[in-house]
N, C-alpha and C. Protein backbone atom coordinates (compact mmCIF):
# COMPACT_ATOMS: atom_id res chain seq x y z
N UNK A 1 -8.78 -40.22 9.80
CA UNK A 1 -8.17 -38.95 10.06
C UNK A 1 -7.19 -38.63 8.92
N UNK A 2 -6.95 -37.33 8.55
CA UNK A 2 -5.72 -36.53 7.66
C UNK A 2 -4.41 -36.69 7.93
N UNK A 3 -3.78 -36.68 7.39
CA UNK A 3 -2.59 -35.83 7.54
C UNK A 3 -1.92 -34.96 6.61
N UNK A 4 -1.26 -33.97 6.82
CA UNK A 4 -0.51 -32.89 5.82
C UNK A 4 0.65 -33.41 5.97
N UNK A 5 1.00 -33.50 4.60
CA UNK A 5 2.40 -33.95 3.86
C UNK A 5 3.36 -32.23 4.67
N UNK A 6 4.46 -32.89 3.94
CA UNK A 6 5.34 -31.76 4.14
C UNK A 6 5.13 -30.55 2.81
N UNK A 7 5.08 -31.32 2.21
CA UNK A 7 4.88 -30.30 0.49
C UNK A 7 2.98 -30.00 0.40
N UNK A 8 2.61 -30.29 1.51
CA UNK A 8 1.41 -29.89 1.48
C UNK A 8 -0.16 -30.81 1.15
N UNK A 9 0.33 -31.32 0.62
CA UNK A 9 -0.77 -32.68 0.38
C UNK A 9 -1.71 -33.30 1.35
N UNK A 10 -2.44 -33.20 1.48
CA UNK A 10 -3.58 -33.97 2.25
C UNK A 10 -3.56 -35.76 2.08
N UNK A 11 -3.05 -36.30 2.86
CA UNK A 11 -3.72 -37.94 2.79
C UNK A 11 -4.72 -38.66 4.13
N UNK A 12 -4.98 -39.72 3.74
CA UNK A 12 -5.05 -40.25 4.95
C UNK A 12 -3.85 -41.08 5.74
N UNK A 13 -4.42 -41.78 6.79
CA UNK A 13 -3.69 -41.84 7.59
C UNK A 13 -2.49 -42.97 7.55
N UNK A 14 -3.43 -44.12 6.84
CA UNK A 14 -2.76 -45.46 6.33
C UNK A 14 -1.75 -45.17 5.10
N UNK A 15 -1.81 -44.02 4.39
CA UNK A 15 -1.09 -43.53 3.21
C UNK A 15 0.44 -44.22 3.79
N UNK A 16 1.01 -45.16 2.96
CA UNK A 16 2.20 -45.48 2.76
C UNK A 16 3.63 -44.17 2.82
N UNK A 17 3.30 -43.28 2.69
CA UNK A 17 4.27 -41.61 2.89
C UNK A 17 4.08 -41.35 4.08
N UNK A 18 2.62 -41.97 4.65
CA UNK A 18 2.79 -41.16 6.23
C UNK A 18 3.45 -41.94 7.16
N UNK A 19 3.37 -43.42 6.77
CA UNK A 19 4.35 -44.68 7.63
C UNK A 19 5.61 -44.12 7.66
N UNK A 20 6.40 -44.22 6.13
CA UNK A 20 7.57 -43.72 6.32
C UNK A 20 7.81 -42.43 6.90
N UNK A 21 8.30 -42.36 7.98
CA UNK A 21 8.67 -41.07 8.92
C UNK A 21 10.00 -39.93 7.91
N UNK A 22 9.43 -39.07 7.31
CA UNK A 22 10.58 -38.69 7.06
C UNK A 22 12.23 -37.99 7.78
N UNK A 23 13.40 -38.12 7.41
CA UNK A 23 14.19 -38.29 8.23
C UNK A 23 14.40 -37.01 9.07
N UNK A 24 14.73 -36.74 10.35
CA UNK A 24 14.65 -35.49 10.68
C UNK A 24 15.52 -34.19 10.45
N UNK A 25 14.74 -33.51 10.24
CA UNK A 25 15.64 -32.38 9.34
C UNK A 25 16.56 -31.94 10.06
N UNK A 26 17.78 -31.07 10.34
CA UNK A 26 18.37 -30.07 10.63
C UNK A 26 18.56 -29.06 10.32
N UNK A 27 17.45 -28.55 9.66
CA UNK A 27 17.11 -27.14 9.16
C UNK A 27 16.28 -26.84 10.30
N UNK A 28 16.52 -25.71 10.57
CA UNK A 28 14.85 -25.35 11.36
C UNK A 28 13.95 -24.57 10.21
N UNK A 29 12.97 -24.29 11.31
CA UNK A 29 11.64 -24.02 10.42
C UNK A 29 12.09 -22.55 9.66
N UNK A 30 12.80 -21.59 11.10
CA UNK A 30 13.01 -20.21 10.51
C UNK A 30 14.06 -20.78 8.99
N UNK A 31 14.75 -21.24 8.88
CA UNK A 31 15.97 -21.34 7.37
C UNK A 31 14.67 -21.56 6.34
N UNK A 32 13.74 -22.32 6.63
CA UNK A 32 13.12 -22.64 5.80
C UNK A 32 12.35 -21.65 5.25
N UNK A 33 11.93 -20.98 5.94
CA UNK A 33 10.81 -19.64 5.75
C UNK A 33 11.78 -18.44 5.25
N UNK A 34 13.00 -18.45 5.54
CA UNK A 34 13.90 -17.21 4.65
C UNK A 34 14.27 -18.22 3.25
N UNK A 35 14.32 -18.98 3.39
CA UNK A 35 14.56 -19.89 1.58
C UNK A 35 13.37 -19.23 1.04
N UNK A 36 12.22 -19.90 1.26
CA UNK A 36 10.70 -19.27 0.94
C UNK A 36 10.73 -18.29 0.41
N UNK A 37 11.44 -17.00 1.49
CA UNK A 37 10.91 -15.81 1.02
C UNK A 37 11.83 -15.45 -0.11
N UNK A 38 13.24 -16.02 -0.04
CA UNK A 38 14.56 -15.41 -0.98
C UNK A 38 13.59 -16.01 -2.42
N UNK A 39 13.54 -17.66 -2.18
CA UNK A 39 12.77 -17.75 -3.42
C UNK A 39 11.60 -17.16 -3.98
N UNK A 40 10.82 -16.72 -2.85
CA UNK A 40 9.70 -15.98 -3.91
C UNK A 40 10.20 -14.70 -4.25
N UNK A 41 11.13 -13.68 -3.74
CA UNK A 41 11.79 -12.48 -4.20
C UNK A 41 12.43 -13.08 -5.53
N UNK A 42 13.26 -13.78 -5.36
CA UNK A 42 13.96 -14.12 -6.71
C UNK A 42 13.07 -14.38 -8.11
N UNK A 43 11.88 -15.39 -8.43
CA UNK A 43 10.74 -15.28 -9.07
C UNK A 43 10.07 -13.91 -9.61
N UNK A 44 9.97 -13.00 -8.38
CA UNK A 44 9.22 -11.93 -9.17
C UNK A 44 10.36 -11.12 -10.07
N UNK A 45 9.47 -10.71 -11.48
CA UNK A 45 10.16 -10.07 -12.06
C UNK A 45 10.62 -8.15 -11.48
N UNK A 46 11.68 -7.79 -12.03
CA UNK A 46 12.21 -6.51 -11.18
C UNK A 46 10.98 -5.42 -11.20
N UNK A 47 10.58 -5.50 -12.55
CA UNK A 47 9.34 -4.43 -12.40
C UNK A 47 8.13 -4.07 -11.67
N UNK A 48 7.61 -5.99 -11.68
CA UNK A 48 6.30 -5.83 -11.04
C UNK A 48 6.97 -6.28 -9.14
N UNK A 49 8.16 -6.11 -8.75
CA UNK A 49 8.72 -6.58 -7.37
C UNK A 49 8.01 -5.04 -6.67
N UNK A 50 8.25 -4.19 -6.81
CA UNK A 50 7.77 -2.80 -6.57
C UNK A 50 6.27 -3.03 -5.79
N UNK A 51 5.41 -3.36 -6.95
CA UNK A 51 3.88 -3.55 -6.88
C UNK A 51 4.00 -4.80 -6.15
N UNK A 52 4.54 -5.65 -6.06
CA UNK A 52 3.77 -7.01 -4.85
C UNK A 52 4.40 -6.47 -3.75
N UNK A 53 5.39 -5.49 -3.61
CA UNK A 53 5.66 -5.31 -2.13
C UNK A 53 5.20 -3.99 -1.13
N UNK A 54 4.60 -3.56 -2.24
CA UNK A 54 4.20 -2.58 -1.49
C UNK A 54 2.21 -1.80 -2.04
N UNK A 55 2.16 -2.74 -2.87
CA UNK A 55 0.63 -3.11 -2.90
C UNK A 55 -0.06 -1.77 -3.88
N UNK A 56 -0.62 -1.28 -4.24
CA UNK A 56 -1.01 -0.18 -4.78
C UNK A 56 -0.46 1.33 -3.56
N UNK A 57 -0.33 2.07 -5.17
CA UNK A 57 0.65 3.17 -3.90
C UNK A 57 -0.54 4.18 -4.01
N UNK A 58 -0.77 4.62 -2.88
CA UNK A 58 -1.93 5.70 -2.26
C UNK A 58 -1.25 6.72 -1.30
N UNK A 59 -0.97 7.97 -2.03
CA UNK A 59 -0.04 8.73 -0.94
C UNK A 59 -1.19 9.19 0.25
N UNK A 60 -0.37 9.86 0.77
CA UNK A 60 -1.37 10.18 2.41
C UNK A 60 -2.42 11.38 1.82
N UNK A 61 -2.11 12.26 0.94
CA UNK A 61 -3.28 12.95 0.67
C UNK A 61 -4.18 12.75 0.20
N UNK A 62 -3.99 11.38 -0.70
CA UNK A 62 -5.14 10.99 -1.73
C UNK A 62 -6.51 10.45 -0.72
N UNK A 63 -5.26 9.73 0.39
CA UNK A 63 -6.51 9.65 1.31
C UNK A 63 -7.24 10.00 2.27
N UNK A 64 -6.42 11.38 2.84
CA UNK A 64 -7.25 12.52 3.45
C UNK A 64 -7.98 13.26 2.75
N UNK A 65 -8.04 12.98 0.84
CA UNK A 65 -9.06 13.64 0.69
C UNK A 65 -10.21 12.88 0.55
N UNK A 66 -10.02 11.57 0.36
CA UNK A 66 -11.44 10.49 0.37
C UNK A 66 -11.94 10.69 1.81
N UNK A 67 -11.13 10.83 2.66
CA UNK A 67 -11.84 11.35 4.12
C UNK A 67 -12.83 12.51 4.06
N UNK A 68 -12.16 13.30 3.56
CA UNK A 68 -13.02 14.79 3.52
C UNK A 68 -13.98 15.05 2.32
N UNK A 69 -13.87 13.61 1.14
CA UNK A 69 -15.11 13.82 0.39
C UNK A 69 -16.08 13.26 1.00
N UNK A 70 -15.87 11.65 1.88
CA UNK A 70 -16.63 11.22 2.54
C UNK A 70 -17.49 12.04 3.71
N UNK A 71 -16.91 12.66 4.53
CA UNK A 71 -17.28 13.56 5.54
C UNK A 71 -18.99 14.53 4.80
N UNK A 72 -18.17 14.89 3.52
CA UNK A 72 -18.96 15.86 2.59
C UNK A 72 -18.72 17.13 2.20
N UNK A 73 -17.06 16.83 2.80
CA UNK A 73 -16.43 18.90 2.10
C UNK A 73 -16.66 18.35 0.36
N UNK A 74 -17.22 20.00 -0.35
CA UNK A 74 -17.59 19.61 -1.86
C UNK A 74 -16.12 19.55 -2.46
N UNK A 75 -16.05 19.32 -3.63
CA UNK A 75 -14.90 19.91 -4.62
C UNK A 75 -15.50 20.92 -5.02
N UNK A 76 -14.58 21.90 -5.61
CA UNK A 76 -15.29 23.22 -6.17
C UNK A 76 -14.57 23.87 -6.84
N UNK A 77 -14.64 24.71 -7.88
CA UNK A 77 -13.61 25.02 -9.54
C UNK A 77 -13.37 26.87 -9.23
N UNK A 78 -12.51 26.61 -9.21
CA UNK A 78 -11.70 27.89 -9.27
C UNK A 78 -11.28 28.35 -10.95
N UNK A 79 -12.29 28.68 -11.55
CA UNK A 79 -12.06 29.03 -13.05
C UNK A 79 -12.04 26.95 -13.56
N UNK A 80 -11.19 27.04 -14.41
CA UNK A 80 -11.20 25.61 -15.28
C UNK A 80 -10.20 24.70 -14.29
N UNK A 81 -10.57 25.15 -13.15
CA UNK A 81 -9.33 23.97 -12.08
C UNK A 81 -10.22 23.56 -10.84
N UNK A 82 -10.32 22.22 -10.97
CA UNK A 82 -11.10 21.57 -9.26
C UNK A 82 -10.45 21.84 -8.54
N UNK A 83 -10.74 22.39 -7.34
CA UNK A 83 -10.07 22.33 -5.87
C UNK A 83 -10.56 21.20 -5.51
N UNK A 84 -9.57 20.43 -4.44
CA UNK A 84 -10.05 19.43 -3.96
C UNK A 84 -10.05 19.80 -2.30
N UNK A 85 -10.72 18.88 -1.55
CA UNK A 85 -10.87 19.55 -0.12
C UNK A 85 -9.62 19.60 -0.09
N UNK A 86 -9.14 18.85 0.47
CA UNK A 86 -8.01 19.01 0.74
C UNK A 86 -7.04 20.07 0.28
N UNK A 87 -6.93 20.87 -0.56
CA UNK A 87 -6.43 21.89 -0.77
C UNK A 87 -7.38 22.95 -0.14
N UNK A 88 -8.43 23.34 0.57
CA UNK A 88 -9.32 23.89 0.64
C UNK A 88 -9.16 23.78 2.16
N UNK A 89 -8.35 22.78 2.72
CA UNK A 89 -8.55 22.72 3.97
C UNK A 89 -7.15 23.35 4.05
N UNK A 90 -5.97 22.82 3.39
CA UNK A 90 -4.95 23.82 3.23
C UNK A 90 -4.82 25.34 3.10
N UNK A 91 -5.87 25.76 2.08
CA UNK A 91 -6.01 27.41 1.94
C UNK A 91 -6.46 27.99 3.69
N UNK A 92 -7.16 26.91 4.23
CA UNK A 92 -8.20 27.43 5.50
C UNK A 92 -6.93 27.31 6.48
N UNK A 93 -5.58 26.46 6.83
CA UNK A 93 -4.97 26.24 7.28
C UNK A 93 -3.76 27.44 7.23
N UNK A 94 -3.25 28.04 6.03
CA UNK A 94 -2.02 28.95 5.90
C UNK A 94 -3.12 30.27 6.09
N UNK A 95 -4.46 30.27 6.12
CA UNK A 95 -5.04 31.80 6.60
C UNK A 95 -4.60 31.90 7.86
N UNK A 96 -5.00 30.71 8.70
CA UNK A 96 -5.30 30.79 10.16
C UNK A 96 -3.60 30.80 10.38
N UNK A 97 -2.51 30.21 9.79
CA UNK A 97 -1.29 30.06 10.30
C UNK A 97 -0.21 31.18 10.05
N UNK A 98 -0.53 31.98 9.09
CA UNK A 98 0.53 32.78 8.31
C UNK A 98 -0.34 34.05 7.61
N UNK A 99 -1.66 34.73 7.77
CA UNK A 99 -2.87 35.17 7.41
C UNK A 99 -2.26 35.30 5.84
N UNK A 100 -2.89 36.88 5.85
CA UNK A 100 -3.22 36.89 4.46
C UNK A 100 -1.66 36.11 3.32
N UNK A 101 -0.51 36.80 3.66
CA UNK A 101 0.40 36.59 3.06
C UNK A 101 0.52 34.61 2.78
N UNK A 102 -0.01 33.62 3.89
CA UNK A 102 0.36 32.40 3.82
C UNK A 102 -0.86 31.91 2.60
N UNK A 103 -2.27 32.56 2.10
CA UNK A 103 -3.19 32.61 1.29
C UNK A 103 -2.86 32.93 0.12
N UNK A 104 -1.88 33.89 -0.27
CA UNK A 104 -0.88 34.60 -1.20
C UNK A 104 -0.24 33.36 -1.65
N UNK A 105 0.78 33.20 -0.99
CA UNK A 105 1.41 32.04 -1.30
C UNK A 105 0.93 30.28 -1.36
N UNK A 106 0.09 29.91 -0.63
CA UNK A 106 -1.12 28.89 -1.37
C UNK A 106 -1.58 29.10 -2.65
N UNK A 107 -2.73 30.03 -2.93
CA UNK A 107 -2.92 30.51 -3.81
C UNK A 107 -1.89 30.10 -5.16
N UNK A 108 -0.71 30.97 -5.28
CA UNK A 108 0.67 30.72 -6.04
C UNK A 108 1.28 29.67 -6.62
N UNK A 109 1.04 28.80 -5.36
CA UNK A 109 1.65 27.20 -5.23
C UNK A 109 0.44 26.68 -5.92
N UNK A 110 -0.62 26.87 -5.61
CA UNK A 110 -1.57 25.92 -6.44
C UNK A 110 -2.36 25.99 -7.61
N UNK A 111 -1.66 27.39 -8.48
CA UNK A 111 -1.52 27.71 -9.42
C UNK A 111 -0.63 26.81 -10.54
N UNK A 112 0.65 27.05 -9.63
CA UNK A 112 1.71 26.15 -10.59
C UNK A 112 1.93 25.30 -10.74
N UNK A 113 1.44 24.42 -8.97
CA UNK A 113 1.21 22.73 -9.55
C UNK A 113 -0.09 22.58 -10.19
N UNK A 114 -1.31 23.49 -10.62
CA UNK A 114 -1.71 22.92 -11.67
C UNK A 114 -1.21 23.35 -13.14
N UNK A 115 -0.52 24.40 -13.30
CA UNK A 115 -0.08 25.18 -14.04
C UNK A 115 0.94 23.88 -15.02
N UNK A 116 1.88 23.15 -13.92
CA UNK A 116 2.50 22.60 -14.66
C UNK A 116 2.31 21.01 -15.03
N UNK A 117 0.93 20.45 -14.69
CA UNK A 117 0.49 19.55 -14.99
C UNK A 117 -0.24 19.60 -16.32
């Protein structure tokens, strides 16, 4: 039969480390697991701490529109600019909420954020 070391190691059973009982801690397990984590925070460098903690950043629209390309709303070019559904479901949204005038102002808005990209 195995046993797991404390530092992780696999031996068997007769292993001379597993006789000796090591002495019993007075740490508990939780101190141990916030050391863990302080030390692995401390290790990462400040820049890439961002990216391991919060994993690739995907805002919420990027992925309501992979929803709605998946589904099969098209993209479609308004002169030299893609609409993406999602703006398309927006234009369909300020008709029905605010009519013509909330289309006016969509329209406007999505002029200038491409305007100023």
């Amino acid at each position: 039969m195995m046993k797991i070391l404390a530092n992780g190691e696999i031996v068997q059973d007769d292993d001379p480390r597993v006789q000796a009982k090591p002495q019993a801690s007075t740490r508990s397990a939780k101190q141990t697991t916030q050391d863990i984590r302080r030390h692995n925070v401390e290790t990462i460098p400040p820049n890439d701490a961002n990216v391991v903690a919060h994993g690739p950043s995907y805002s919420i629209f990027d992925t309501l529109n992979n929803q709605l390309v998946s589904v099969g709303v098209p993209t479609w070019n308004l002169g030299p600019y893609p609409v993406k559904p999602i703006v398309s479901v927006g234009f369909i949204l300020s008709i029905a909420v605010m009519g013509f005038r909330g289309l006016l102002f969509s329209g406007l808005l999505f002029f200038v954020v491409n305007y100023s990209q």
